[in-house]
N, C-alpha and C. Protein backbone atom coordinates (compact mmCIF):
# COMPACT_ATOMS: atom_id res chain seq x y z
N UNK A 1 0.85 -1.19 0.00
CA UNK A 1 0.00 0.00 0.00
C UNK A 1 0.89 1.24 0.00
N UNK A 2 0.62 2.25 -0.69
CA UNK A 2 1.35 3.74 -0.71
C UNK A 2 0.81 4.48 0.23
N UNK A 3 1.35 4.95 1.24
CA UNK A 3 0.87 5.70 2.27
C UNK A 3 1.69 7.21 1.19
N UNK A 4 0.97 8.44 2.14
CA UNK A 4 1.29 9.89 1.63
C UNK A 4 1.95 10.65 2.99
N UNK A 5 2.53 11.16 3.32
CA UNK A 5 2.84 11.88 3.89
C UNK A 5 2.93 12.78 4.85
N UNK A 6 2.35 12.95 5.95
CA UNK A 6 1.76 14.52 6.38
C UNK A 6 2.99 14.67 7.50
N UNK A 7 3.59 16.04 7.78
CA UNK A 7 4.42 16.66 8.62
C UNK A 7 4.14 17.11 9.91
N UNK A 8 4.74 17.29 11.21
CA UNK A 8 4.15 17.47 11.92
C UNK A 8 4.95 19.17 12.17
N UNK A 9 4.39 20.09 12.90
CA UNK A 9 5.54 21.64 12.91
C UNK A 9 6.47 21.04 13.13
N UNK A 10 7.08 19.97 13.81
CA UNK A 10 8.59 19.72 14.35
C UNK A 10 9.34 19.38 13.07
N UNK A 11 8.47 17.94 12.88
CA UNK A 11 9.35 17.40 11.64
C UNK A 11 9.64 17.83 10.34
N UNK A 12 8.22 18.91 10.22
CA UNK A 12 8.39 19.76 8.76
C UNK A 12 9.94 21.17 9.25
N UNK A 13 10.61 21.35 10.46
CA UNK A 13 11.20 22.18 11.19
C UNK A 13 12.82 21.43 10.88
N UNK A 14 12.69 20.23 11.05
CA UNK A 14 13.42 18.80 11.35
C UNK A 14 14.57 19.20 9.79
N UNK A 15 13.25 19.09 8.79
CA UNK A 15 13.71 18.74 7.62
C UNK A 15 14.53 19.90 6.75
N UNK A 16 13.64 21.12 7.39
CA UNK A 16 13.98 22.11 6.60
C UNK A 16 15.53 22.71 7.23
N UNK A 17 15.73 22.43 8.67
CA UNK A 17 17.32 22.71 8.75
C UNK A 17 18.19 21.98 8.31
N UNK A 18 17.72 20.32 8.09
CA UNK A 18 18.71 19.39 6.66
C UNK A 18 18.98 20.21 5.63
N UNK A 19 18.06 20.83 4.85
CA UNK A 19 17.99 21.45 3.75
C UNK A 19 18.99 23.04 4.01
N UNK A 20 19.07 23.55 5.06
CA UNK A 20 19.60 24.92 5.44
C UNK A 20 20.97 25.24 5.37
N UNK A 21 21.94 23.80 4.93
CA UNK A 21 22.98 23.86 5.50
C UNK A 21 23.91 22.75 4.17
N UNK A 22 24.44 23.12 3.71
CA UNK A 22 25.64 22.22 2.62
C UNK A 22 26.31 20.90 3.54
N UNK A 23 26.48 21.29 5.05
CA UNK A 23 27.34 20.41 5.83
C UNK A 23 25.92 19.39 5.50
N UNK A 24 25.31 19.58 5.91
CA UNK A 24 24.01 18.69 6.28
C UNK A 24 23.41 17.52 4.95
N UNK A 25 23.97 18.48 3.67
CA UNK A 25 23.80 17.55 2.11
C UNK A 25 23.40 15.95 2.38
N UNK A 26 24.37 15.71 3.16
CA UNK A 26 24.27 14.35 2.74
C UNK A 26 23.27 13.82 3.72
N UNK A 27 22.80 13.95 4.83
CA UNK A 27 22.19 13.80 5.89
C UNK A 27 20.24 13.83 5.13
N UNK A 28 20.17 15.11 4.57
CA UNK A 28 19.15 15.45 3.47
C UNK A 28 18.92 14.42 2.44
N UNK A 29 20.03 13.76 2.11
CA UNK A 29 19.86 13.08 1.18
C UNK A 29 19.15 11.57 1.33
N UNK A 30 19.75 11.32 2.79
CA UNK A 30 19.26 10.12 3.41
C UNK A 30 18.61 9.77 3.85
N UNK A 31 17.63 11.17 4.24
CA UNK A 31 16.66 10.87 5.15
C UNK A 31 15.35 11.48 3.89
N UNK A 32 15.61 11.81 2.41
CA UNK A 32 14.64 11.95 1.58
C UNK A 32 14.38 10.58 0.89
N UNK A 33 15.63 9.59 0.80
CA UNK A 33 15.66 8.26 0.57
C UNK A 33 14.87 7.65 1.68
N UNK A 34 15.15 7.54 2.72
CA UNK A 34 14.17 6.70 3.21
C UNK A 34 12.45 7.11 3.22
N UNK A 35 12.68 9.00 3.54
CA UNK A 35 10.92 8.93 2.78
C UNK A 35 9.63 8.76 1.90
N UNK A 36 11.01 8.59 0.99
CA UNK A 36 10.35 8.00 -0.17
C UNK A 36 10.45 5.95 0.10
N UNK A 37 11.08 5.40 0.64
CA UNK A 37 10.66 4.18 1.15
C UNK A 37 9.81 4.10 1.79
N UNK A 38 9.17 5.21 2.98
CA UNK A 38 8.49 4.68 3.92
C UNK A 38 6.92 5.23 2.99
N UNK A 39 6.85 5.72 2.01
CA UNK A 39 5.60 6.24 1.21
C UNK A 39 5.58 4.67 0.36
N UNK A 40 6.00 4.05 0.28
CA UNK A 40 5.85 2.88 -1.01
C UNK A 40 6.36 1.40 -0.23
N UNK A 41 6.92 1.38 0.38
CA UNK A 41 7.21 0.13 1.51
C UNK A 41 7.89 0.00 2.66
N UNK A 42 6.62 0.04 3.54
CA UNK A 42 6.83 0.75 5.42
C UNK A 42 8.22 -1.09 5.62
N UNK A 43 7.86 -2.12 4.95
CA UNK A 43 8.24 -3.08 5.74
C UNK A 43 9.66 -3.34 5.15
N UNK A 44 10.05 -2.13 3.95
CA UNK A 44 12.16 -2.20 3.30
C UNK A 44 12.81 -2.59 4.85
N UNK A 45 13.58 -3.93 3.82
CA UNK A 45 14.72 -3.91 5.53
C UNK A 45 15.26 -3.21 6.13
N UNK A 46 15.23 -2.36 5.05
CA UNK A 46 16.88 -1.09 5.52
C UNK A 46 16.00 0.08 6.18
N UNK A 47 14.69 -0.03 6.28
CA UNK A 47 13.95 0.93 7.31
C UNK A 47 14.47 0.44 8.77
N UNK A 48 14.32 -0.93 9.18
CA UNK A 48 14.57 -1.67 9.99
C UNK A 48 12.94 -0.44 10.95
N UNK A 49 12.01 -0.59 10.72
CA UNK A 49 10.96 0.17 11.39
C UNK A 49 10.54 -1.19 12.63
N UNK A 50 10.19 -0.30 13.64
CA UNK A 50 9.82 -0.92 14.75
C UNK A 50 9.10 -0.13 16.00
N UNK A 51 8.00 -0.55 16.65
CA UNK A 51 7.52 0.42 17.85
C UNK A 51 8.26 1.46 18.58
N UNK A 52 8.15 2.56 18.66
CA UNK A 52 8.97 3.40 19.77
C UNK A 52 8.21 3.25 21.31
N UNK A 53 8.49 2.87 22.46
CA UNK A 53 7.49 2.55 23.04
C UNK A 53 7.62 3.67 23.94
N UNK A 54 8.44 4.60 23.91
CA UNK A 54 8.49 5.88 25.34
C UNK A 54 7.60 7.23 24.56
N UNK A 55 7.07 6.80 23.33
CA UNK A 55 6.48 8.42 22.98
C UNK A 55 4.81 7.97 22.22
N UNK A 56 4.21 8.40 22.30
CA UNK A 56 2.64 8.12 21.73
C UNK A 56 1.82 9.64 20.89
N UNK A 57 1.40 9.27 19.64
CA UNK A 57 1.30 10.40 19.17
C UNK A 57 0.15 11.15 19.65
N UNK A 58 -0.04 12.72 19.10
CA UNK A 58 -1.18 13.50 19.89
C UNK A 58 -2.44 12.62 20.17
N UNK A 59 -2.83 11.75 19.44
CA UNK A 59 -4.30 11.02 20.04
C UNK A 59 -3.56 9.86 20.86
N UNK A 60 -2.90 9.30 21.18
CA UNK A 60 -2.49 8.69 21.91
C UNK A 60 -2.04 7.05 20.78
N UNK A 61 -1.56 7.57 19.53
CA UNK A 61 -1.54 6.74 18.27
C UNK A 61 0.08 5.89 18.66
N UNK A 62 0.38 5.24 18.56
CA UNK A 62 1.46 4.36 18.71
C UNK A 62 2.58 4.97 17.43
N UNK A 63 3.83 5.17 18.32
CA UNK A 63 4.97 5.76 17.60
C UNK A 63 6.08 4.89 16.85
N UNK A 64 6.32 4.39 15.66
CA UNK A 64 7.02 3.99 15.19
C UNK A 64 8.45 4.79 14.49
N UNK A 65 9.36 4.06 15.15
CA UNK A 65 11.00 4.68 14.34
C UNK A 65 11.05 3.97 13.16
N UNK A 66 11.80 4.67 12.59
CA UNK A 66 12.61 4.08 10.61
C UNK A 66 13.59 4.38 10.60
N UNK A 67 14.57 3.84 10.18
CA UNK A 67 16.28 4.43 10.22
C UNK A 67 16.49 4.89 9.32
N UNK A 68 16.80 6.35 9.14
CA UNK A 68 17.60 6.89 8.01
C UNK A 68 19.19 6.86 7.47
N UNK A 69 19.66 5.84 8.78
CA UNK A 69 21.17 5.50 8.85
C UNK A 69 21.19 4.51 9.99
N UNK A 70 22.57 4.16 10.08
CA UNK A 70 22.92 2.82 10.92
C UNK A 70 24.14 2.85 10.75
N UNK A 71 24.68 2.68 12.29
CA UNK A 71 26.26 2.14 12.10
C UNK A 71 26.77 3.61 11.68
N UNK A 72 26.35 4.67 12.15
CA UNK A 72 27.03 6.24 11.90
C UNK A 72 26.63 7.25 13.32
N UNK A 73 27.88 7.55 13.22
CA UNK A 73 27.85 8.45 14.42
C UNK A 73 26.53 9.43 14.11
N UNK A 74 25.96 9.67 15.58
CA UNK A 74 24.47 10.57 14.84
C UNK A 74 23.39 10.63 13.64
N UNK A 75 23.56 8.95 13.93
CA UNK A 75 22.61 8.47 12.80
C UNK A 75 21.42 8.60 13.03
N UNK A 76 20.45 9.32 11.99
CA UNK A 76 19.05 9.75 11.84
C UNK A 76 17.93 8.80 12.00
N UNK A 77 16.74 9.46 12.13
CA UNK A 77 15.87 8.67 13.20
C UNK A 77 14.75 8.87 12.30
N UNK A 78 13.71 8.60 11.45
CA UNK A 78 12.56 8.87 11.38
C UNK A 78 11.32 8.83 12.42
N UNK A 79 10.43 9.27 13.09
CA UNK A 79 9.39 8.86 14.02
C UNK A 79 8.40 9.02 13.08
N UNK A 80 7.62 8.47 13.55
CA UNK A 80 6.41 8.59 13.02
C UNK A 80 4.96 7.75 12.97
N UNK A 81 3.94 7.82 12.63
CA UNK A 81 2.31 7.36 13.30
C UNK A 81 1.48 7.10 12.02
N UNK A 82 0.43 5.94 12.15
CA UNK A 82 -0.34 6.08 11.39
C UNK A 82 -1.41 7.11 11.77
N UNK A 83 -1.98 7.72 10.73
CA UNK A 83 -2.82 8.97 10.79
C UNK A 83 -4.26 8.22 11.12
N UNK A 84 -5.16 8.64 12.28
CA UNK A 84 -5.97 7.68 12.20
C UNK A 84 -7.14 8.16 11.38
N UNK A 85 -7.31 9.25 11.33
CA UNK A 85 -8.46 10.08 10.68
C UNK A 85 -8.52 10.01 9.07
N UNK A 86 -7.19 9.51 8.53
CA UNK A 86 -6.99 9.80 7.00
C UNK A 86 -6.24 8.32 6.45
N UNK A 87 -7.43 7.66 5.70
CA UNK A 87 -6.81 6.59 5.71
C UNK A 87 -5.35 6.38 4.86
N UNK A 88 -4.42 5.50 4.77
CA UNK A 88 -3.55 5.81 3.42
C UNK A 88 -2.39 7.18 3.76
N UNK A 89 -2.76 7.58 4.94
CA UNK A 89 -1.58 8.73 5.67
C UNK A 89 -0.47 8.24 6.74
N UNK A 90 0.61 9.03 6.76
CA UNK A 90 0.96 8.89 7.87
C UNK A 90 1.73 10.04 8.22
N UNK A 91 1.77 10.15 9.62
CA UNK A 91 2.03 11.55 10.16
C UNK A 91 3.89 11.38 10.84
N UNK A 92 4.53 12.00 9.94
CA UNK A 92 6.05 12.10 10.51
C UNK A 92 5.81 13.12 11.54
N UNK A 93 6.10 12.31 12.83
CA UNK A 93 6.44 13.17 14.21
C UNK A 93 7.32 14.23 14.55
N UNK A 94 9.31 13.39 13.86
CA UNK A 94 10.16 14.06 13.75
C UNK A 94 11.33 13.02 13.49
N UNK A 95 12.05 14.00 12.77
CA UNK A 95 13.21 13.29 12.31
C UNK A 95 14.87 14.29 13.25
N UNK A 96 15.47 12.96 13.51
CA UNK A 96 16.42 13.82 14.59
C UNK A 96 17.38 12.79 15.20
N UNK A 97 18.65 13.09 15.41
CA UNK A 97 19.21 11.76 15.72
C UNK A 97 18.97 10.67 16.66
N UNK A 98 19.74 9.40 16.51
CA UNK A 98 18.69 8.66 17.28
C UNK A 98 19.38 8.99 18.79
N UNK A 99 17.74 8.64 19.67
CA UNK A 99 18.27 9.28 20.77
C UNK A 99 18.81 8.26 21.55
């Protein structure tokens, strides 16, 4: 199934200082690769996606991580929720290293 997208202020905040910065290029690059995986196949290995269990989204929606890296110092984190109101959505929480 193709899920679409939706941002949350953080993560749409998240993305746009990737984008703010040349150091950051490649960081941008990795974490637009995996969004475009997680829009066309949530279950790619290399998401390695799995429950976050310390954070729950505004309705109290269950938080899932996606890796935008591995095995790198300050390697990137996708969060993110199924949208419950919109079917075929999903709501990126925030993207940010993993904590």
């Amino acid at each position: 199934m193709r899920f679409r997208l939706l941002y949350t202020d953080e993560a749409a905040s998240n993305l746009a200082h990737l984008g703010s910065s040349p150091a950051l290029a490649r960081k941008l690059k990795v974490v637009q690769k995996t969004l475009g995986l997680m829009e066309t196949n949530l279950r790619h290995p290399s998401l390695n996606t799995h429950k976050f269990e310390s954070l729950q989204g505004m309705k109290g929606e269950p938080v899932f991580e996606s890796y935008a890296e591995n095995n790198t110092p300050g390697a990137c984190r996708v969060f993110w929720h199924y949208t419950t109101d919109k079917r075929g959505f999903i709501t990126v929480v925030a993207i940010t290293a993993h904590p």
